[in-house]
N, C-alpha and C. Protein backbone atom coordinates (compact mmCIF):
# COMPACT_ATOMS: atom_id res chain seq x y z
N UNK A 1 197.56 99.24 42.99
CA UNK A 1 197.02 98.42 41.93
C UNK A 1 197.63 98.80 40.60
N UNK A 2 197.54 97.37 39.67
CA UNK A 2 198.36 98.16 38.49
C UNK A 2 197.14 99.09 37.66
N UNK A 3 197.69 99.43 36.47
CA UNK A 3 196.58 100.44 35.71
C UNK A 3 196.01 99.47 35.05
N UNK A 4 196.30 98.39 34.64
CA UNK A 4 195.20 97.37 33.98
C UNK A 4 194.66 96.67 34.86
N UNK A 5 194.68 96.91 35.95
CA UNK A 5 193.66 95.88 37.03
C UNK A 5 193.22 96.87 37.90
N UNK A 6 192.67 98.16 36.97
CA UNK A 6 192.25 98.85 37.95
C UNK A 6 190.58 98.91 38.26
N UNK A 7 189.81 97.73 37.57
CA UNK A 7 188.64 97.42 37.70
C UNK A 7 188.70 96.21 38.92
N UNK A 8 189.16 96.22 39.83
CA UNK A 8 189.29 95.48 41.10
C UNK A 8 188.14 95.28 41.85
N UNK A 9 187.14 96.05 41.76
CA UNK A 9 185.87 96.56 42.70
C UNK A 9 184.87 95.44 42.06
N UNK A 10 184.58 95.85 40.93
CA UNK A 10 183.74 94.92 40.37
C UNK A 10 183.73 94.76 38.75
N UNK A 11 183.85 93.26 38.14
CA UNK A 11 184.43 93.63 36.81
C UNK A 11 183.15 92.77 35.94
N UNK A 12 182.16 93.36 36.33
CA UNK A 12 180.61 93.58 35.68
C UNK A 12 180.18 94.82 34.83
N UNK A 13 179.51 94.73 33.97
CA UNK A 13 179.02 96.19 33.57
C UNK A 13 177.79 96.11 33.85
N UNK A 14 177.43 97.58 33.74
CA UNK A 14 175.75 97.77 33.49
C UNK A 14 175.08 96.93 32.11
N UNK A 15 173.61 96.77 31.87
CA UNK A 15 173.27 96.36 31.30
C UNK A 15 172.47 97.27 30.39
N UNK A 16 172.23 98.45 30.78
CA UNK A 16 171.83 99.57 30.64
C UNK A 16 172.81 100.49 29.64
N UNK A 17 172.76 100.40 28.49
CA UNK A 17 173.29 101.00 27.39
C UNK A 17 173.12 103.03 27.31
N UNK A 18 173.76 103.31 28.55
CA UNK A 18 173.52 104.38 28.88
C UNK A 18 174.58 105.13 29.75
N UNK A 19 175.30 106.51 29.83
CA UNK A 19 175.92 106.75 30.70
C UNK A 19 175.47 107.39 31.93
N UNK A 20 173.95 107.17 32.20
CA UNK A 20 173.49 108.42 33.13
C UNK A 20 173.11 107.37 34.32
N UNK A 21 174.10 106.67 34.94
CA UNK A 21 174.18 105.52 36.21
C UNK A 21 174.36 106.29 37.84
N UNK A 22 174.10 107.74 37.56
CA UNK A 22 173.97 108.22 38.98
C UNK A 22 175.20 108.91 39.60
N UNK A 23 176.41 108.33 38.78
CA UNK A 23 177.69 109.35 38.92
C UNK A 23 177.66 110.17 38.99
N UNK A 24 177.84 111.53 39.87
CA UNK A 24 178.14 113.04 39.46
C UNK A 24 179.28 113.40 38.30
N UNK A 25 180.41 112.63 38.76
CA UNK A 25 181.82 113.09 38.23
C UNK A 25 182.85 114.67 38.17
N UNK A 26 183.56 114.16 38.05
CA UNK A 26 184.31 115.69 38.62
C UNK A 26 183.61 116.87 38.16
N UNK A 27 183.55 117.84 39.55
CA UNK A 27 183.17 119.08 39.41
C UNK A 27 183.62 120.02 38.46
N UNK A 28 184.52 119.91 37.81
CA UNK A 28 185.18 120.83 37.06
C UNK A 28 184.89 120.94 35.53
N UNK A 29 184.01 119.36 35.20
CA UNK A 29 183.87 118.97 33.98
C UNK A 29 182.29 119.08 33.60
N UNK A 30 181.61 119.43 35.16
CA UNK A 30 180.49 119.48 35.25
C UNK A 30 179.83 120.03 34.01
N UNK A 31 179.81 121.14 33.51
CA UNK A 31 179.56 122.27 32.20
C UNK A 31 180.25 121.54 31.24
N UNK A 32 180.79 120.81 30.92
CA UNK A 32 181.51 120.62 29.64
C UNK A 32 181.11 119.21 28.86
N UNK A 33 179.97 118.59 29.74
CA UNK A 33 180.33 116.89 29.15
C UNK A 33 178.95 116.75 29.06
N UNK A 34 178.04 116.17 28.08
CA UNK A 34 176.75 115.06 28.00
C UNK A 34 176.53 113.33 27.86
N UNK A 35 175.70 113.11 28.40
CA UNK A 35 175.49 111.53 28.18
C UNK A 35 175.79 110.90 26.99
N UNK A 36 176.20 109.72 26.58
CA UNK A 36 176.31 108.90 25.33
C UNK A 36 175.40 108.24 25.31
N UNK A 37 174.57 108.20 24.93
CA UNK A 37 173.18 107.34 24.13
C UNK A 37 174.13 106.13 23.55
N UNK A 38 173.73 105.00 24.42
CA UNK A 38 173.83 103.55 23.57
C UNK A 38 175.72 103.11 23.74
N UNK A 39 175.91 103.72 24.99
CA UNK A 39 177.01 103.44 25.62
C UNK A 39 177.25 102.15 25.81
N UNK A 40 178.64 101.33 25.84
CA UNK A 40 178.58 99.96 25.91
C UNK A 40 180.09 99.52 27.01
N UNK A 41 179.61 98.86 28.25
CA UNK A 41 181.08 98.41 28.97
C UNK A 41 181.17 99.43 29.85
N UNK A 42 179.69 99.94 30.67
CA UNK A 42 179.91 100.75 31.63
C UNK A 42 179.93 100.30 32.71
N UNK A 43 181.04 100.62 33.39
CA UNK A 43 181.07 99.86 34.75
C UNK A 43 180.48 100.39 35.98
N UNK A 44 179.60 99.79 36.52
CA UNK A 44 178.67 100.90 38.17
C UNK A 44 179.39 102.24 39.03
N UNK A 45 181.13 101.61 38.87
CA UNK A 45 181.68 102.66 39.47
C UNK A 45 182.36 103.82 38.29
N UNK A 46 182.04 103.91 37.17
CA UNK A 46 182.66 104.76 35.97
C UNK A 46 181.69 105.24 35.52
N UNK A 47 182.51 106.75 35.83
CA UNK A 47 181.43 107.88 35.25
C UNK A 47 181.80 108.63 33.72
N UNK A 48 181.24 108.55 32.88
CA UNK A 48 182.08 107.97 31.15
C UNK A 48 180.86 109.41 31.12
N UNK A 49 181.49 110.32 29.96
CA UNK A 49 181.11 111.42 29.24
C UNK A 49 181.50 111.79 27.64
N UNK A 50 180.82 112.70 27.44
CA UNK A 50 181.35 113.26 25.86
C UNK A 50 181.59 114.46 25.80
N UNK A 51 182.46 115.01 25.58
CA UNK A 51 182.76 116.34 25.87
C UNK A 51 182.26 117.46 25.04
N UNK A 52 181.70 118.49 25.47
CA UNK A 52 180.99 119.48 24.97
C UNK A 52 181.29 121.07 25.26
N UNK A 53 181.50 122.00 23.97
CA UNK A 53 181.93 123.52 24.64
C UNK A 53 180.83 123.92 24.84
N UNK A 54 180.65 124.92 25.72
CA UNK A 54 179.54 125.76 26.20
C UNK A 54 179.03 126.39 24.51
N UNK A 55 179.12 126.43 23.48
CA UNK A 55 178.81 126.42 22.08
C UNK A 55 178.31 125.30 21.64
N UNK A 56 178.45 124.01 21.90
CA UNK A 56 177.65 122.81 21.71
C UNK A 56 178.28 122.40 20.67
N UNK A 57 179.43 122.68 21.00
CA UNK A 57 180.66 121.87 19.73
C UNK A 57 181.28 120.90 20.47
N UNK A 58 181.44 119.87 19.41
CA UNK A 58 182.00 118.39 19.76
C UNK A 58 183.19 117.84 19.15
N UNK A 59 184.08 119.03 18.30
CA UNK A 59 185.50 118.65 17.98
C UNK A 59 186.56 119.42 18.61
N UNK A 60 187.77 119.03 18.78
CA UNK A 60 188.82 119.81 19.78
C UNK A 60 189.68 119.36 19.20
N UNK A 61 190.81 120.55 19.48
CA UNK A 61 192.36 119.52 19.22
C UNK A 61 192.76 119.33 20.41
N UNK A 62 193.74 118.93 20.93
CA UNK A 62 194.46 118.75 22.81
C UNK A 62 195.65 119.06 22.35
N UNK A 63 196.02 119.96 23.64
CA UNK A 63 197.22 120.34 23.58
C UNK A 63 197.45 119.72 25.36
N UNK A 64 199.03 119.79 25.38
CA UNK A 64 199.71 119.11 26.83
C UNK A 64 200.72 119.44 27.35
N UNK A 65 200.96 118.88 28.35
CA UNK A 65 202.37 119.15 29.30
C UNK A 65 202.41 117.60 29.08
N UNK A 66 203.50 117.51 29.19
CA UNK A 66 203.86 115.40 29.62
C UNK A 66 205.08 115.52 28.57
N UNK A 67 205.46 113.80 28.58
CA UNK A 67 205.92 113.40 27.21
C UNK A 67 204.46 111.87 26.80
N UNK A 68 205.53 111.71 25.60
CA UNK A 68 204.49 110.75 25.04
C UNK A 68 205.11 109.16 25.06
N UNK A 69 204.12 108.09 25.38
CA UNK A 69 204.83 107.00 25.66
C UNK A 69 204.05 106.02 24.73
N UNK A 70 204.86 105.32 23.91
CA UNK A 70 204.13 104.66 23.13
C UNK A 70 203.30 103.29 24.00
N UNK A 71 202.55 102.97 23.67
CA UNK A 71 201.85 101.77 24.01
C UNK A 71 200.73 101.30 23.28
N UNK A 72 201.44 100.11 22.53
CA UNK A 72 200.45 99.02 21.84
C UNK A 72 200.25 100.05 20.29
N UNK A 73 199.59 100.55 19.36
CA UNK A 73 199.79 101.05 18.37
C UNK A 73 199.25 102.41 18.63
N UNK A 74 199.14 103.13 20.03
CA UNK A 74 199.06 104.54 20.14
C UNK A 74 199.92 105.09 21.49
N UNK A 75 199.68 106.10 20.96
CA UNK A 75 200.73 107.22 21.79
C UNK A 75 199.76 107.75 23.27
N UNK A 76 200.45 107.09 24.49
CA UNK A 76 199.83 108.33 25.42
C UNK A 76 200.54 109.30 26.13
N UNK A 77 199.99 109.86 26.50
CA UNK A 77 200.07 111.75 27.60
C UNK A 77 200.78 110.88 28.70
N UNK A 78 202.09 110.48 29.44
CA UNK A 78 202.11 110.75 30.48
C UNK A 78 202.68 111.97 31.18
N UNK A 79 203.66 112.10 32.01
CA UNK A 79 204.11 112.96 33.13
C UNK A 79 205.49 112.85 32.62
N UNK A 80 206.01 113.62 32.88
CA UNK A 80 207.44 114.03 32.25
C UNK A 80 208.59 114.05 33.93
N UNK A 81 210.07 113.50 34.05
CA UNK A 81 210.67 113.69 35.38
C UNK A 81 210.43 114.83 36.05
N UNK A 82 210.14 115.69 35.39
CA UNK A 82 209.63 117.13 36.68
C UNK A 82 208.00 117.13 36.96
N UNK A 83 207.11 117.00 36.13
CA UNK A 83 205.94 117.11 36.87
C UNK A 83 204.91 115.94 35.96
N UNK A 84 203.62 116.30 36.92
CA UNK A 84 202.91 115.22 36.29
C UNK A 84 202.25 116.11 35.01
N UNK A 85 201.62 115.26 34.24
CA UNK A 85 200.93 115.97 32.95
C UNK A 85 199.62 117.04 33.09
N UNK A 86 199.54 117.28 31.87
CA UNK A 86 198.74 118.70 32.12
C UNK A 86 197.83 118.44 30.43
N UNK A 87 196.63 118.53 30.91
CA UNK A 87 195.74 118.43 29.43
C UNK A 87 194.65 119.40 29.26
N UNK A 88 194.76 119.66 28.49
CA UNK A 88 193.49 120.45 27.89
C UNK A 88 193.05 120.64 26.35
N UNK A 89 191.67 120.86 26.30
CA UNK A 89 190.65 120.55 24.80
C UNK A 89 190.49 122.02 24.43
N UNK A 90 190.76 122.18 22.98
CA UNK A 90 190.96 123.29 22.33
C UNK A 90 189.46 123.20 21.30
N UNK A 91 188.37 123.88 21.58
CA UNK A 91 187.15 123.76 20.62
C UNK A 91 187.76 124.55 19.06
N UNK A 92 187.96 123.70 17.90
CA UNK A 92 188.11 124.19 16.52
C UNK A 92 187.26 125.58 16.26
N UNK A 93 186.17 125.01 16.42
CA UNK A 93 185.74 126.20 16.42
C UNK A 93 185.53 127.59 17.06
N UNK A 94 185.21 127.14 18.36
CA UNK A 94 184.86 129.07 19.02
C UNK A 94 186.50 129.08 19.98
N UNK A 95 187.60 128.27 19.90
CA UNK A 95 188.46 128.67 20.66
C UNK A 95 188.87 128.46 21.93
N UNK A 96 187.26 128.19 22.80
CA UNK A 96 187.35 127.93 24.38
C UNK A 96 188.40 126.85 24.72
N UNK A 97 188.95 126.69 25.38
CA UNK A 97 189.96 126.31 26.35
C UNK A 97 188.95 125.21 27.09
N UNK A 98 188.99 124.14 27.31
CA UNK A 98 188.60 123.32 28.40
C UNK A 98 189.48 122.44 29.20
N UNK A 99 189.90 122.68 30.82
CA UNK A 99 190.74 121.65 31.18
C UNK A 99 190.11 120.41 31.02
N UNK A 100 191.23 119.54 30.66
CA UNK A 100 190.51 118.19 30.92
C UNK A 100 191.38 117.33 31.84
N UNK A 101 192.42 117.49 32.13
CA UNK A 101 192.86 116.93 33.48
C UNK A 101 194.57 117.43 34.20
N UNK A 102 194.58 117.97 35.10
CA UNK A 102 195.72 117.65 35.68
C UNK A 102 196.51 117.10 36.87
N UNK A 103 197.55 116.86 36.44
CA UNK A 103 197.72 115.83 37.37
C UNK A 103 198.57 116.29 38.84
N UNK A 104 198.41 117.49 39.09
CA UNK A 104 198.96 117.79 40.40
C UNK A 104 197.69 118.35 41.25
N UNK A 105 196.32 118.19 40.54
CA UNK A 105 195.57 118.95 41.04
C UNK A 105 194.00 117.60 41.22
N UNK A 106 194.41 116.95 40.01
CA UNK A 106 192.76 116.28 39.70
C UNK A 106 192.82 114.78 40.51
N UNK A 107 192.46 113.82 40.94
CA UNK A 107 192.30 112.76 41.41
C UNK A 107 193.04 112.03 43.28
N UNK A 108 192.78 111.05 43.60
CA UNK A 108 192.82 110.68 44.95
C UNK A 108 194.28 111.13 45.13
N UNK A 109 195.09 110.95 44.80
CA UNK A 109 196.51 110.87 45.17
C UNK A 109 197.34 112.30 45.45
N UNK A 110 196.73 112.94 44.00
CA UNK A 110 197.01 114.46 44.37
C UNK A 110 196.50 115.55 45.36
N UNK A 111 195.23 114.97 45.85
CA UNK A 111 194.40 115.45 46.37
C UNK A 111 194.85 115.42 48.00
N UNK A 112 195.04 113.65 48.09
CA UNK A 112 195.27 113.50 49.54
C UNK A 112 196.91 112.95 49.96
N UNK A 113 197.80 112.66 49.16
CA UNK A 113 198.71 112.18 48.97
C UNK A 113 200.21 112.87 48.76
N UNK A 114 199.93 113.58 47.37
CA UNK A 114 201.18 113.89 46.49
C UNK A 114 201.04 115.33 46.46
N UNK A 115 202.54 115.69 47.15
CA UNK A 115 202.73 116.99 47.60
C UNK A 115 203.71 117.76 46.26
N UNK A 116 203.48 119.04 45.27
CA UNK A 116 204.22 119.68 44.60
C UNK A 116 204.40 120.74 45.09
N UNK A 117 205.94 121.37 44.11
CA UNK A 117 206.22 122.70 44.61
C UNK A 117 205.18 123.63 43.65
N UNK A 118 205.12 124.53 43.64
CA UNK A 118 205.04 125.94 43.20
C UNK A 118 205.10 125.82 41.79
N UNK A 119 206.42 125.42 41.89
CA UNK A 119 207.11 125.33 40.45
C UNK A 119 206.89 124.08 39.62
N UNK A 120 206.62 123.40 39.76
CA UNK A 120 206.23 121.88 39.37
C UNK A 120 204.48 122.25 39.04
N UNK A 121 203.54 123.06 40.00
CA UNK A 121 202.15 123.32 39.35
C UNK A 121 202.54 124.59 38.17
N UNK A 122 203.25 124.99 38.20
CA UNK A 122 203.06 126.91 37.50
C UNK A 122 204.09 126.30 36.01
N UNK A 123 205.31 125.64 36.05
CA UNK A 123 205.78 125.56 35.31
C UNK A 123 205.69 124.26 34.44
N UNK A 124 204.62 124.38 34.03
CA UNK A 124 204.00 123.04 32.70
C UNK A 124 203.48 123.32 31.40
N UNK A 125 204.88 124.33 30.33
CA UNK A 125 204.03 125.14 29.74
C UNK A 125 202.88 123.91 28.64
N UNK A 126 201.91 124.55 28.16
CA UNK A 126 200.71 123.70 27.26
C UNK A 126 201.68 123.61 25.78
N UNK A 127 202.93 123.55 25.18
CA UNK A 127 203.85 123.55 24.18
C UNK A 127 203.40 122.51 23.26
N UNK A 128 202.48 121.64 23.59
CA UNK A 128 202.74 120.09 22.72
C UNK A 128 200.76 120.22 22.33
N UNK A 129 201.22 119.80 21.16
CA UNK A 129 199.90 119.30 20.07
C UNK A 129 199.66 118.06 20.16
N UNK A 130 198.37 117.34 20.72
CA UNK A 130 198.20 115.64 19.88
C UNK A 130 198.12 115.54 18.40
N UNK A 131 198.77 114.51 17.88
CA UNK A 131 198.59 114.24 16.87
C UNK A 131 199.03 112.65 16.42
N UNK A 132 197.29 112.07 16.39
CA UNK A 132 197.75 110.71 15.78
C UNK A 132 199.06 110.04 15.00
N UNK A 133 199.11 108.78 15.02
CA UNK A 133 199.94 107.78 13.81
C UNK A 133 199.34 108.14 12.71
N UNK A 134 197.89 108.70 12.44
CA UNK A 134 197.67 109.13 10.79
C UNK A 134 197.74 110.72 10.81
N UNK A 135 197.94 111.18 11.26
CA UNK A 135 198.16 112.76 11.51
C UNK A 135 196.99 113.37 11.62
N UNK A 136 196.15 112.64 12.84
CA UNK A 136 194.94 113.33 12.50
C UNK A 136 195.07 114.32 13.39
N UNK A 137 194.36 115.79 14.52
CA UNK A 137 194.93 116.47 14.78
C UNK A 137 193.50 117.26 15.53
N UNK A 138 192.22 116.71 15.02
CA UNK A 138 190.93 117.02 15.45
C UNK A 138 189.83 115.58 15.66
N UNK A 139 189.53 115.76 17.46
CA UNK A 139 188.74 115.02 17.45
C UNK A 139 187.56 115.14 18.62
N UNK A 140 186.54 114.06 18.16
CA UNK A 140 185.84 113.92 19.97
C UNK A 140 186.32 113.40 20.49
N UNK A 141 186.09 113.76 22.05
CA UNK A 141 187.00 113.69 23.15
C UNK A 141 185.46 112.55 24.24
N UNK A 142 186.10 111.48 24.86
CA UNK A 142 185.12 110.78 25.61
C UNK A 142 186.46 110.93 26.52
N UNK A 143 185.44 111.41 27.94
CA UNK A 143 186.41 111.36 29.21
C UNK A 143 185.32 110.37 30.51
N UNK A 144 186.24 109.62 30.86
CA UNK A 144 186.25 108.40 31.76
C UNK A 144 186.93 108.64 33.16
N UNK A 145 185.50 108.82 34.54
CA UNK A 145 186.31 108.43 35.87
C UNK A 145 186.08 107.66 36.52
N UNK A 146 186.84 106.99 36.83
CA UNK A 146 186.41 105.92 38.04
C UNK A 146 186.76 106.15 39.13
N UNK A 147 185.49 105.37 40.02
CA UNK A 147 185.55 105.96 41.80
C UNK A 147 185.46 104.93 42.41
N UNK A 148 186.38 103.93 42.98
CA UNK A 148 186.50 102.66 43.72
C UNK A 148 186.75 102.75 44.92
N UNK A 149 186.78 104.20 45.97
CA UNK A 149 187.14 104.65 46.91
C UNK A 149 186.27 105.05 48.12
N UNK A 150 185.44 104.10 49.05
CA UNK A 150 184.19 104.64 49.25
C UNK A 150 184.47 105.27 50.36
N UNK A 151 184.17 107.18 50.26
CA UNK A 151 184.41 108.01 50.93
C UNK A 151 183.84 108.14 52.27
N UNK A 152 182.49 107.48 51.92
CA UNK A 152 181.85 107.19 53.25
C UNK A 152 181.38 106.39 53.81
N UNK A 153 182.34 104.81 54.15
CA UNK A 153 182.57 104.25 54.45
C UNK A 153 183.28 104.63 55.74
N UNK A 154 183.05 104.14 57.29
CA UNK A 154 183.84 104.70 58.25
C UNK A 154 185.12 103.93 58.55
N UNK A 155 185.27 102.97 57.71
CA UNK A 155 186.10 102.25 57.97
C UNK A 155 187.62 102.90 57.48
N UNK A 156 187.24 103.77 56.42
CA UNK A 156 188.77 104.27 55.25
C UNK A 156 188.94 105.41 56.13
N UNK A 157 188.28 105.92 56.98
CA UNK A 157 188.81 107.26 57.88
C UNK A 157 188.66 108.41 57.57
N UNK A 158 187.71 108.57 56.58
CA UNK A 158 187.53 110.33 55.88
C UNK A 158 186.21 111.14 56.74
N UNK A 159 185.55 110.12 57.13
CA UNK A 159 184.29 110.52 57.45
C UNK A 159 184.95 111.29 59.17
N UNK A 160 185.85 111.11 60.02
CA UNK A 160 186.04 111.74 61.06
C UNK A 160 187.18 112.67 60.44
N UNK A 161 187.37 113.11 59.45
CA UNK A 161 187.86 114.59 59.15
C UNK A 161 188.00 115.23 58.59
N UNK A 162 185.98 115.31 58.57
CA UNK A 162 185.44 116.03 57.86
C UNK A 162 184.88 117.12 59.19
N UNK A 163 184.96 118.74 58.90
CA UNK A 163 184.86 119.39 59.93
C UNK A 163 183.14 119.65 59.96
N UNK A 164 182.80 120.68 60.88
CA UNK A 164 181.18 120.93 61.45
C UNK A 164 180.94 121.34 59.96
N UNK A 165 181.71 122.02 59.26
CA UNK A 165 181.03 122.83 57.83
C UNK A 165 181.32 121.79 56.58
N UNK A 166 181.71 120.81 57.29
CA UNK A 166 181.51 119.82 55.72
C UNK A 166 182.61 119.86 54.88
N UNK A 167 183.50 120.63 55.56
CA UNK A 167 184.82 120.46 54.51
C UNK A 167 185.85 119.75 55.23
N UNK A 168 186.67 119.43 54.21
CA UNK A 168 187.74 118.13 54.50
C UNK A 168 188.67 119.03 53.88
N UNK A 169 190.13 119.19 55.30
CA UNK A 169 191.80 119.39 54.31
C UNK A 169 192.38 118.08 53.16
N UNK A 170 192.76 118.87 52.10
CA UNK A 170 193.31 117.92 51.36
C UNK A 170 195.17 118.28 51.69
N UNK A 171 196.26 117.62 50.94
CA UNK A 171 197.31 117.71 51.32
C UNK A 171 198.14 118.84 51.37
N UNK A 172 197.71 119.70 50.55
CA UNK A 172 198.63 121.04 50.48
C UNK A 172 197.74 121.96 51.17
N UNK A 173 197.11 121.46 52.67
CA UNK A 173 196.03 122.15 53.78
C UNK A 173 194.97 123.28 53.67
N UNK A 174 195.11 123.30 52.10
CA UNK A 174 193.66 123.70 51.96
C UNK A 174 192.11 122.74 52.23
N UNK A 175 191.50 123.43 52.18
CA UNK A 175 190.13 122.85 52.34
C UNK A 175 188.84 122.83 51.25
N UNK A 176 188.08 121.70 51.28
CA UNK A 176 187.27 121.89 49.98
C UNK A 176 185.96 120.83 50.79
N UNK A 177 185.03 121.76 50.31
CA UNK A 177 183.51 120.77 50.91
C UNK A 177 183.71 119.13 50.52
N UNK A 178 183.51 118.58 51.42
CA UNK A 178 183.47 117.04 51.29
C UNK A 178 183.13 116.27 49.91
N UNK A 179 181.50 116.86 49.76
CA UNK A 179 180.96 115.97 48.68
C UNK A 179 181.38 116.71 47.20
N UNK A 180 182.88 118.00 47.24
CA UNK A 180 183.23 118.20 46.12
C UNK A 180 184.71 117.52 46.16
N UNK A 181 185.34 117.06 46.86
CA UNK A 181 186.44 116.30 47.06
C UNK A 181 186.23 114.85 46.80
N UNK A 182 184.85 114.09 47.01
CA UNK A 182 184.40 112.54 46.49
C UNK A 182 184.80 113.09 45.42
N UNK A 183 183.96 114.08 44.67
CA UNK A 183 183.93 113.88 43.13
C UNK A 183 184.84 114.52 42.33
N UNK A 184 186.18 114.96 42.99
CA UNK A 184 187.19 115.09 42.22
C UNK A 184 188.34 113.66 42.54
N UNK A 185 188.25 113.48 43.55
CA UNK A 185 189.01 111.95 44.02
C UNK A 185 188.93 110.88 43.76
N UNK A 186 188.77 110.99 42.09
CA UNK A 186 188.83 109.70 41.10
C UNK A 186 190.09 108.95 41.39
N UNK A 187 189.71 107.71 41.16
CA UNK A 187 191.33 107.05 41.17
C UNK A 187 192.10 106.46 39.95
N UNK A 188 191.24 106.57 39.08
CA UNK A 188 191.76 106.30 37.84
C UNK A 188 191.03 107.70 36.90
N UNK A 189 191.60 108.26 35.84
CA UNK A 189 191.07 108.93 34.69
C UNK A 189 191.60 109.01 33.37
N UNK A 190 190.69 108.59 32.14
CA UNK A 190 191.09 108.07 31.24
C UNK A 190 190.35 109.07 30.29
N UNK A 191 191.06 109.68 28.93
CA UNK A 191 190.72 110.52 28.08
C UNK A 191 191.15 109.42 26.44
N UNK A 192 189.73 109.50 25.68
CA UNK A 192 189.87 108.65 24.64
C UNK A 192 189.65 109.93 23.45
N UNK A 193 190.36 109.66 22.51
CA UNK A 193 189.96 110.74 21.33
C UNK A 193 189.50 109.82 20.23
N UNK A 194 188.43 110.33 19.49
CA UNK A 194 187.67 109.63 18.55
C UNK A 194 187.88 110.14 16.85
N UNK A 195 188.68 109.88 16.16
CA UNK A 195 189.24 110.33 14.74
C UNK A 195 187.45 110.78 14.04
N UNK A 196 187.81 111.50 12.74
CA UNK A 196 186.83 111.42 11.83
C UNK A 196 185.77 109.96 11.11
N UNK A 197 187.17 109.06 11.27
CA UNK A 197 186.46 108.04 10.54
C UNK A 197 186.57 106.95 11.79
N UNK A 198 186.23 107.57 12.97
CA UNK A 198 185.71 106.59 13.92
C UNK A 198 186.39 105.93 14.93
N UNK A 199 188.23 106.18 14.63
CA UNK A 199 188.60 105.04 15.61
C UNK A 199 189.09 105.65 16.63
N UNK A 200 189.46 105.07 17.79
CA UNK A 200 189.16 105.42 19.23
C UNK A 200 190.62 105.34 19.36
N UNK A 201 191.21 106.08 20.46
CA UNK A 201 192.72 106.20 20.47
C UNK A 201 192.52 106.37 22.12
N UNK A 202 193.50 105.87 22.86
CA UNK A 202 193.73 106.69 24.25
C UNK A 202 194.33 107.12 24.55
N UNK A 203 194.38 108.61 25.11
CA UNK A 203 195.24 109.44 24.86
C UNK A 203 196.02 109.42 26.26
N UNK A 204 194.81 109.51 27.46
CA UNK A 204 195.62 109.08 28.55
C UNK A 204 194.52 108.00 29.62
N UNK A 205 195.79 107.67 29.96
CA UNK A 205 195.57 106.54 31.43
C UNK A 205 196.11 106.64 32.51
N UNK A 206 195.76 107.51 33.48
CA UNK A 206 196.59 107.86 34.98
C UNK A 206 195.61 107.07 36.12
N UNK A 207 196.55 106.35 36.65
CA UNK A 207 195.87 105.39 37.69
C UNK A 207 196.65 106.94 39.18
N UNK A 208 195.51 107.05 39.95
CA UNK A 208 195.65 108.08 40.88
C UNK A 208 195.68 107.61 42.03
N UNK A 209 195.37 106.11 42.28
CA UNK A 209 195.40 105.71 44.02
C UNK A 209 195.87 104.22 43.84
């Protein structure tokens, strides 16, 4: 599917001005994200957050692996000819480090699909700063997943290999409990940064299946 028709499933929203629609969303982000009060254009299968440091701070700068590709009047994060991109939220204040996505590790494709070397995960150094068309350089971070992939459905084939203990091999034959592999096996994930004076930028858009 392309990345703009990646609402294929159903292209309704909730009516419910809220992000707390029953999504888990990726395990990894679990600690880091709260609900948006008065959320608007949530779709049943998108699990939409606001990102938060274990300090209860809500500004970051991002730093990356990728290059940058212009589109429409902002700049996004993709994947560079050697590997896919690499993101993470820098809290201004206390310092913490938060991943916020990568792409040899986070969503359906990498998971069950797309095989890297060694060197392609290890060598992505974090070298690159975001920084807006106005040079802005600190912001809130809203992170977006969508799950159009129904894992347990017997028809898509996941449900017979899944073993007696509940875990499922992903492609590089490790193993990870089932119902933590749904919720990293987003197929789309989208990171929006929000300036001082409000306006919304997207930083990235990786369609994963």
């Amino acid at each position: 599917m392309g990345l703009f028709d990646f609402l294929k499933k159903d292209n309704t929203t909730s009516s419910i001005l809220t992000t707390d629609n029953g999504l888990p969303g990726p395990t990894y982000l679990a600690d880091y994200t709260e609900h948006i009060a008065g959320a608007k254009k949530v779709y049943p299968f998108e699990w939409r957050r606001k990102l938060i440091s274990t300090a209860g701070n809500s500004k970051f700068k991002i730093k990356y692996y990728g290059q940058r590709l212009h589109a429409m009047c902002d700049i996004l994060i993709v994947r560079t000819d050697f590997a896919p991109a690499l993101v993470v939220a820098k809290d201004i204040v206390s310092g913490q480090e938060i991943l916020l996505f990568d792409g040899c590790k986070n969503g359906f494709n990498p998971m069950f699909c797309d095989e890297f070397t060694s060197e392609q995960i290890t060598n992505r150094p974090l070298d690159n700063w975001y920084i807006d068309r106005n040079k802005n350089d600190s912001f809130e971070i809203i992170l977006s997943a969508y799950y159009q992939i129904d894992f347990d459905d017997e028809s898509e084939g996941f449900l017979e290999d899944v073993d007696e203990n509940g875990f499922i091999e992903l492609v590089d034959q490790s193993k990870v409990e089932f119902e933590k592999a749904k919720r990293n096996a987003f197929d789309v994930f989208q990171i929006v940064a929000i300036t001082e004076k409000g306006r919304k930028i997207e930083v990235l858009a990786e369609e994963l299946a």
